[in-house]
Protein backbone atom coordinates (compact mmCIF):
# COMPACT_ATOMS: atom_id res chain seq x y z
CA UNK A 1 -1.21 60.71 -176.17
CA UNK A 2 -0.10 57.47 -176.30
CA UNK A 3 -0.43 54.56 -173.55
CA UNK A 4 2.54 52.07 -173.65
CA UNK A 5 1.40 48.82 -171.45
CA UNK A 6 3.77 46.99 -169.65
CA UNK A 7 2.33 44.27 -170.59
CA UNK A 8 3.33 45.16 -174.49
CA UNK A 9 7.27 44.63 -173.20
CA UNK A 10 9.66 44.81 -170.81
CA UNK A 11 13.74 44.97 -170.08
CA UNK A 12 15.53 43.70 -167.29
CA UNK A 13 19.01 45.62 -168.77
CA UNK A 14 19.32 48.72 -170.57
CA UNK A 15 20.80 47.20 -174.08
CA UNK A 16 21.34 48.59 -177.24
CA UNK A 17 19.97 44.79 -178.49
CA UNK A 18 16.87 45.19 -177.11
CA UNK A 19 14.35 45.39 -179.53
CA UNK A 20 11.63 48.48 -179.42
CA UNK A 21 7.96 47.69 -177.99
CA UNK A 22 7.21 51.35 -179.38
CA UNK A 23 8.31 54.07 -181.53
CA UNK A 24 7.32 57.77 -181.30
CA UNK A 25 8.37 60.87 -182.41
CA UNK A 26 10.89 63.76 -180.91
CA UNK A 27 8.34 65.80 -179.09
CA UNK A 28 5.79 62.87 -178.43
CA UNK A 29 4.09 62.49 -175.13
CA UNK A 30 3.50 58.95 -173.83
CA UNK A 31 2.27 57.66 -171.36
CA UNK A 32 3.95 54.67 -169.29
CA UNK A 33 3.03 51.82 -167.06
CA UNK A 34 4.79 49.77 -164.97
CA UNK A 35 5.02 47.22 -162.55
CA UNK A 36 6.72 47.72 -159.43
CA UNK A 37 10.58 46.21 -158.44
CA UNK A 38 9.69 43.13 -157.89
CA UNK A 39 7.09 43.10 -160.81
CA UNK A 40 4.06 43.04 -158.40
CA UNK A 41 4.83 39.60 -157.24
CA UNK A 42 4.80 40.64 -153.38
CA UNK A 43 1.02 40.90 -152.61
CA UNK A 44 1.20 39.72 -148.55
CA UNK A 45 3.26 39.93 -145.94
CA UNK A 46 2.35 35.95 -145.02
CA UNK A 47 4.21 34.70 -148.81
CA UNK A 48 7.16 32.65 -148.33
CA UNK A 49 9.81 35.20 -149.59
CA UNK A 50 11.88 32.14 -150.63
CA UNK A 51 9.20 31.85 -153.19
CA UNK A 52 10.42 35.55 -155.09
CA UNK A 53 11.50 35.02 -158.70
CA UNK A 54 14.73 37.40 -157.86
CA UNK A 55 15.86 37.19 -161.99
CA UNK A 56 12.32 39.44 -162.08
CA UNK A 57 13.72 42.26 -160.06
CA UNK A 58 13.67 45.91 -161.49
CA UNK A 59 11.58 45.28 -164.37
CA UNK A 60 11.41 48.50 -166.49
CA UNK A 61 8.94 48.94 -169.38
CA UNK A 62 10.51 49.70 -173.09
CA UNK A 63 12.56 50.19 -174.66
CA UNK A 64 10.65 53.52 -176.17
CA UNK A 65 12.60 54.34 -179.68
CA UNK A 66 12.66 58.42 -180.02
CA UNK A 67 13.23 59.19 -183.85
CA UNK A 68 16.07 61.38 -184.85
CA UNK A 69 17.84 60.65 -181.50
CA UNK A 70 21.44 59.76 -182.58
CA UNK A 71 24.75 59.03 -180.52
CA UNK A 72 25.84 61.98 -179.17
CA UNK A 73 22.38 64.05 -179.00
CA UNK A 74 20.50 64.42 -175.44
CA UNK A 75 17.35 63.09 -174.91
CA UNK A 76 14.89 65.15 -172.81
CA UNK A 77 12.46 63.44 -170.37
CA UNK A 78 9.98 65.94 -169.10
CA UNK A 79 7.63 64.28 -166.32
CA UNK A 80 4.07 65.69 -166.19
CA UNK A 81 2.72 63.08 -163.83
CA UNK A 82 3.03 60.32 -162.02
CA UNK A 83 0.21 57.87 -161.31
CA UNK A 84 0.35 55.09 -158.02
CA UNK A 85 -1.28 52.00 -157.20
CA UNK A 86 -3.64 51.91 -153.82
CA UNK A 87 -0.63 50.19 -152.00
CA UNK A 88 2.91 50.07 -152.17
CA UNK A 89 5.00 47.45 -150.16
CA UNK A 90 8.65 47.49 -148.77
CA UNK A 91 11.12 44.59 -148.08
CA UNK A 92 14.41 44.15 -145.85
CA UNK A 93 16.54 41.01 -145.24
CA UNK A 94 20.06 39.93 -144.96
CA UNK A 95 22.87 41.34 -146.41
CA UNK A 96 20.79 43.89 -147.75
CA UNK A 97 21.15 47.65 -147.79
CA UNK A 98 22.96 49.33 -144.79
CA UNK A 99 21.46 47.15 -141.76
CA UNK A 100 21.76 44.18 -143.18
CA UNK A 101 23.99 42.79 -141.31
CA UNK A 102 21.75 42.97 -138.39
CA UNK A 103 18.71 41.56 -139.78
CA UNK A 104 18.23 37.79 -140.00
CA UNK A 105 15.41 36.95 -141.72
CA UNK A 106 13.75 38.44 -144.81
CA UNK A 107 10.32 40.53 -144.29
CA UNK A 108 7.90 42.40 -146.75
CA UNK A 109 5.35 45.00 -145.45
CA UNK A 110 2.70 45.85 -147.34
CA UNK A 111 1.64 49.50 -147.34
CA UNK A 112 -1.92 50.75 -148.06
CA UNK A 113 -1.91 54.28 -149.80
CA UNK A 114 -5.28 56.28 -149.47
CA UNK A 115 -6.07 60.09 -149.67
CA UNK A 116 -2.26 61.08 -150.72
CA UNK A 117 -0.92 59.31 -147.34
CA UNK A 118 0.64 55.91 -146.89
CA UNK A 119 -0.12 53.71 -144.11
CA UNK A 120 2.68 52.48 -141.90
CA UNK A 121 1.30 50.68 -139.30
CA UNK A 122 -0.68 53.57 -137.39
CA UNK A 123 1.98 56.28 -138.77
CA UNK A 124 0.86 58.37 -141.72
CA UNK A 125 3.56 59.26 -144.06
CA UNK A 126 3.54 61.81 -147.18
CA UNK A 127 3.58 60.95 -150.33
CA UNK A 128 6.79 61.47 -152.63
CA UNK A 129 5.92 60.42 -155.34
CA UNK A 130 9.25 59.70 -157.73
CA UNK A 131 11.17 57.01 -160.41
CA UNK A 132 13.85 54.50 -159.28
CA UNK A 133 14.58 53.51 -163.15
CA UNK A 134 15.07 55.56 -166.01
CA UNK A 135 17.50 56.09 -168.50
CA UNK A 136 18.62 55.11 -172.33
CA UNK A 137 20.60 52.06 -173.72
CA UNK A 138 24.23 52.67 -173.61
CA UNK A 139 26.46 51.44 -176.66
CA UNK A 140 28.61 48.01 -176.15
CA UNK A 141 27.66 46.00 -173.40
CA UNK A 142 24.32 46.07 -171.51
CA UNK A 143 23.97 47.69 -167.89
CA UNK A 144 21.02 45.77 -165.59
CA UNK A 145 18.25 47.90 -164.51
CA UNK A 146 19.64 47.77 -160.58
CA UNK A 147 22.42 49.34 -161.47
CA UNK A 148 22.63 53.04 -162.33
CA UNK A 149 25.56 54.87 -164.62
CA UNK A 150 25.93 57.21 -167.35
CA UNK A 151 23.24 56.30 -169.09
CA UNK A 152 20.59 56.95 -166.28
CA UNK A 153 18.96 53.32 -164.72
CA UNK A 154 18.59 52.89 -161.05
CA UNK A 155 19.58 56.04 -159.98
CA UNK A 156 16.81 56.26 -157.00
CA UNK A 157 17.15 59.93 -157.05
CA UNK A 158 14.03 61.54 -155.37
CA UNK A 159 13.89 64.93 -157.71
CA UNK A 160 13.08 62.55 -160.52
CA UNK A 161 9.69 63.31 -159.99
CA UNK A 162 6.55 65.11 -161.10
CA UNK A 163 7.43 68.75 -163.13
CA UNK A 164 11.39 67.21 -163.21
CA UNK A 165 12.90 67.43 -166.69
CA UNK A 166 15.85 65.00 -166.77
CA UNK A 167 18.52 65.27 -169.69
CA UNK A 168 20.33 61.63 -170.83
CA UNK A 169 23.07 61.44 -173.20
CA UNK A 170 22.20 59.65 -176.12
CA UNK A 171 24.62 56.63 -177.04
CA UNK A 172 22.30 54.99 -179.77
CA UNK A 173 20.05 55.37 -182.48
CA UNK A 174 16.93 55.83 -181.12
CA UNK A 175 17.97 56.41 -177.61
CA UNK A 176 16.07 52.97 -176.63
CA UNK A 177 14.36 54.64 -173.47
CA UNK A 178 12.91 53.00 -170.61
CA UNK A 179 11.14 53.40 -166.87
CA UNK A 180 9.97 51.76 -163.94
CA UNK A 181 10.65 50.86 -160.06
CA UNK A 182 8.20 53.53 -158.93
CA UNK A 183 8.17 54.67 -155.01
CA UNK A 184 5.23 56.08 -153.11
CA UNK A 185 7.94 57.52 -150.41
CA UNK A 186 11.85 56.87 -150.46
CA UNK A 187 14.45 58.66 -148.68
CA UNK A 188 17.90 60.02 -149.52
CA UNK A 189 19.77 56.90 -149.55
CA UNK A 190 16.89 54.10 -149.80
CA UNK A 191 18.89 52.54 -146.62
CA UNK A 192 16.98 49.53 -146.89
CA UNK A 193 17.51 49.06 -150.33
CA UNK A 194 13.53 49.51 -150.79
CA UNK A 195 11.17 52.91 -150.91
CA UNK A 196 7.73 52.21 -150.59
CA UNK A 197 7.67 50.55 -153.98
CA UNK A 198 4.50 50.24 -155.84
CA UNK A 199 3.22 49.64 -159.49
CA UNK A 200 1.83 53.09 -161.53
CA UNK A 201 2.16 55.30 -165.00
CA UNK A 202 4.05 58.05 -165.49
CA UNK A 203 3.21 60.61 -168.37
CA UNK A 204 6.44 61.70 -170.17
CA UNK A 205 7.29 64.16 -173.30
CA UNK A 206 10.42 62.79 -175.10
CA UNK A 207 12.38 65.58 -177.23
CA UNK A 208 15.90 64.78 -178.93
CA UNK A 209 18.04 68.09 -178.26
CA UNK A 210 21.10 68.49 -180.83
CA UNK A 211 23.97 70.17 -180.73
CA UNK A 212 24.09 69.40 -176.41
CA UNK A 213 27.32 67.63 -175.02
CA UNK A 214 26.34 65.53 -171.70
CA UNK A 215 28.50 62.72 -169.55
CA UNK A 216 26.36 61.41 -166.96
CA UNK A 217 22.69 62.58 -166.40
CA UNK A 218 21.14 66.44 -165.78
CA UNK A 219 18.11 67.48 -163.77
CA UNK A 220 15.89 70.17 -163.94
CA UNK A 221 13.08 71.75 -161.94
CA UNK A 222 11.69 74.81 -161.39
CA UNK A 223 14.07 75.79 -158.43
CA UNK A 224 17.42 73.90 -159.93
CA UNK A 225 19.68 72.32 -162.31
CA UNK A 226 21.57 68.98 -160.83
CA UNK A 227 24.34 67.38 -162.14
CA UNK A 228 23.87 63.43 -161.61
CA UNK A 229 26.51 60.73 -160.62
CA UNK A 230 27.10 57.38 -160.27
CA UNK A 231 30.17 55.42 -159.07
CA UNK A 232 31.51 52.75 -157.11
CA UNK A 233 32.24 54.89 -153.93
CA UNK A 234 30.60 57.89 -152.49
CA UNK A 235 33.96 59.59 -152.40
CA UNK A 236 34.15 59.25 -156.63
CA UNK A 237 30.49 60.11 -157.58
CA UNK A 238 30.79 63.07 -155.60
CA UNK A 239 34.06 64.10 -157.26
CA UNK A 240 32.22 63.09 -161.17
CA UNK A 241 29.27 65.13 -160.11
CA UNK A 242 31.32 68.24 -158.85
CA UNK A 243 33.62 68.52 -161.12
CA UNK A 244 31.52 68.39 -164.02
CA UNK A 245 29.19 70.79 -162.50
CA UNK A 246 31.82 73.28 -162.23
CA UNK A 247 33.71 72.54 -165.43
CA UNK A 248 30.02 73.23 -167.46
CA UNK A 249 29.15 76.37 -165.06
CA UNK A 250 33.11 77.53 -166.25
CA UNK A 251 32.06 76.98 -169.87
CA UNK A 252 29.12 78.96 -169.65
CA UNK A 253 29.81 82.27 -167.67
CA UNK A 254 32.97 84.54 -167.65
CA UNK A 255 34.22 83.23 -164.16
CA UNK A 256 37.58 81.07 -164.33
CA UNK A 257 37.77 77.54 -162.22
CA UNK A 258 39.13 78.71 -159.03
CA UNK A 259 35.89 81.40 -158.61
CA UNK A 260 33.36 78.80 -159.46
CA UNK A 261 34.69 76.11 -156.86
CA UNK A 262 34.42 79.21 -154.21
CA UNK A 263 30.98 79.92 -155.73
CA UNK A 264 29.52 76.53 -155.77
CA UNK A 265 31.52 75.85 -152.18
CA UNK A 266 28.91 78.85 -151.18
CA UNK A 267 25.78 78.23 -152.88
CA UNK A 268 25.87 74.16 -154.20
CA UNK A 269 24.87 71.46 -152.60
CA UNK A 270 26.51 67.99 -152.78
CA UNK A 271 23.99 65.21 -151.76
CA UNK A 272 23.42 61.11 -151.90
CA UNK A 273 20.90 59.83 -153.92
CA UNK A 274 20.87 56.09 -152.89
CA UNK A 275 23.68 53.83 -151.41
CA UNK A 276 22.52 50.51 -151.72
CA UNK A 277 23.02 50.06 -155.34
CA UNK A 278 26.25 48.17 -157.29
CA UNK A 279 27.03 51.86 -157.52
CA UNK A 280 26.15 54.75 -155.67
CA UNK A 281 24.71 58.04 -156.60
CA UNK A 282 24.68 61.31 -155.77
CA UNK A 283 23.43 64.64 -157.25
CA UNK A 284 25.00 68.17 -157.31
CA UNK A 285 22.75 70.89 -157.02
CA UNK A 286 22.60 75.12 -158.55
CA UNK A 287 20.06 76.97 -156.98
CA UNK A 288 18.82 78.84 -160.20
CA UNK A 289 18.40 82.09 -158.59
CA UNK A 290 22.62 81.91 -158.87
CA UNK A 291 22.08 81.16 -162.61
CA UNK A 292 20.25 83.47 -163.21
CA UNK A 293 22.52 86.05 -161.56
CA UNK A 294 25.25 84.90 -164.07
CA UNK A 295 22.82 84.83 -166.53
CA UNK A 296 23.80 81.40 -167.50
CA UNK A 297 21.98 78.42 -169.15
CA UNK A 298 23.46 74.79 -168.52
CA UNK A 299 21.13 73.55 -171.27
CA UNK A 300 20.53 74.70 -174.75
């Protein structure tokens, strides 16, 4: 297995001009470090937040080039693990995320994590482990890592976590993969714009899959498939994500378009991602126990 340090290279944009700090082959498993959001400059709550290098947000470490991944393949990302730092930190301010408006002043809490909890001031919260960043290059013009799309990036979806297999359409050679913005904790939504953020490595298999069509971003797990979205409003990610659930789910079983919509208006489940983000996200969800009663696959 291979170790790729963050300190060997990292992107603040998802670009097909970035140039690789690794290469590895289809089927390789790496492992990756990272720094956390605001590339571990945040180390008390007493620093002058003035003093934040904000043109170092959302570092992600790569870009990782997968051989044999060519425009129009999918790449696979199958997460084994994810590793933490001993204490995560969270920040809030003006004119950032949802309450923003109300707050007037920014403030940074720093979050001690020990024996799978995290400590918020005498409240012990879970663990949820999960990546903010991750994605491939798209082709033409560069997308910042805050900002999520098509091609993955800062989709702050929880499920991309440990045993998730994510699916990314390739749009260049060599995919040009990259992680980061790890959370300890983060809700649906990330209100304040900030999980419990903290610095870690993930462990990752990449495998180039041919002969796969994909628009924006698949999930897998062991209880689902989810059909990721991003967009400028909640109203139009949702309609992406639906609609091109359904129209794959029509592809793949004998049901027409009208008895899928009443199917997945039964069994699916629409929800947000984050909504603090230059565009929003949201994720559709199959129970597979429905897939498997169709006997359908939506990958492969």
């Amino acid at each position: 297995m291979k170790t790729i340090s963050r300190d060997v290279g990292i992107i603040y944009e998802f670009n097909e001009t970035n140039k690789p700090i690794a290469t590895v082959a289809s089927g390789s498993i790496v492992r990756v470090e990272t720094y956390d959001c605001f590339k571990n400059q945040i180390d008390s709550e007493d620093m002058a937040l003035t003093d934040l290098d904000w043109d170092q947000i959302n570092p992600a470490t790569g870009p990782i080039f997968v051989e044999d991944a060519k425009p129009g393949d999918v790449l696979k990302v199958t997460i084994h693990s994810i590793e933490i730092d001993s204490q995560g930190v969270m920040l809030v301010g003006p004119n950032l995320g949802v309450m923003g408006h109300q707050i007037d002043k920014m403030h940074a809490k720093i979050l001690p994590i020990e024996n799978d909890k995290i400590l918020f001031n005498e409240l012990l919260l879970p663990l949820n482990k999960m990546i903010g960043v991750i994605g491939v290059a798209p082709s033409g013009q560069g997308v910042n890592c805050g900002t999520p799309g098509a091609h993955g990036g800062n989709m702050d979806n929880k499920m991309v976590t440990e045993g998730a297999t994510l699916y990314f359409p390739v749009a260049v050679e060599g995919a040009l993969f990259g992680l980061g913005d790890f959370h300890a904790a983060m809700g649906d939504g990330e209100v304040s714009v900030s999980g419990v953020e903290v610095a870690g490595a993930a462990t990752v298999t990449l495998e180039v899959i041919k002969g796969e069509h994909l628009e924006q971003p698949m999930l897998e797990n062991e209880e689902s498939f989810t059909q990721i979205a991003s967009a400028m409003t909640l109203d139009e990610a949702s309609k992406i994500a639906t609609q091109l659930m359904i129209n794959r789910l029509v592809e793949r079983t004998h049901m027409n378009v009208s008895e899928v919509t009443m199917l997945m208006s039964a069994v699916g489940q629409l929800e947000i991602c984050q909504v603090v983000d230059p565009l929003v996200t949201v994720r559709f969800v199959v129970p597979k126990w429905i897939l498997s009663q169709l006997n359908a696959t939506l990958i492969g």
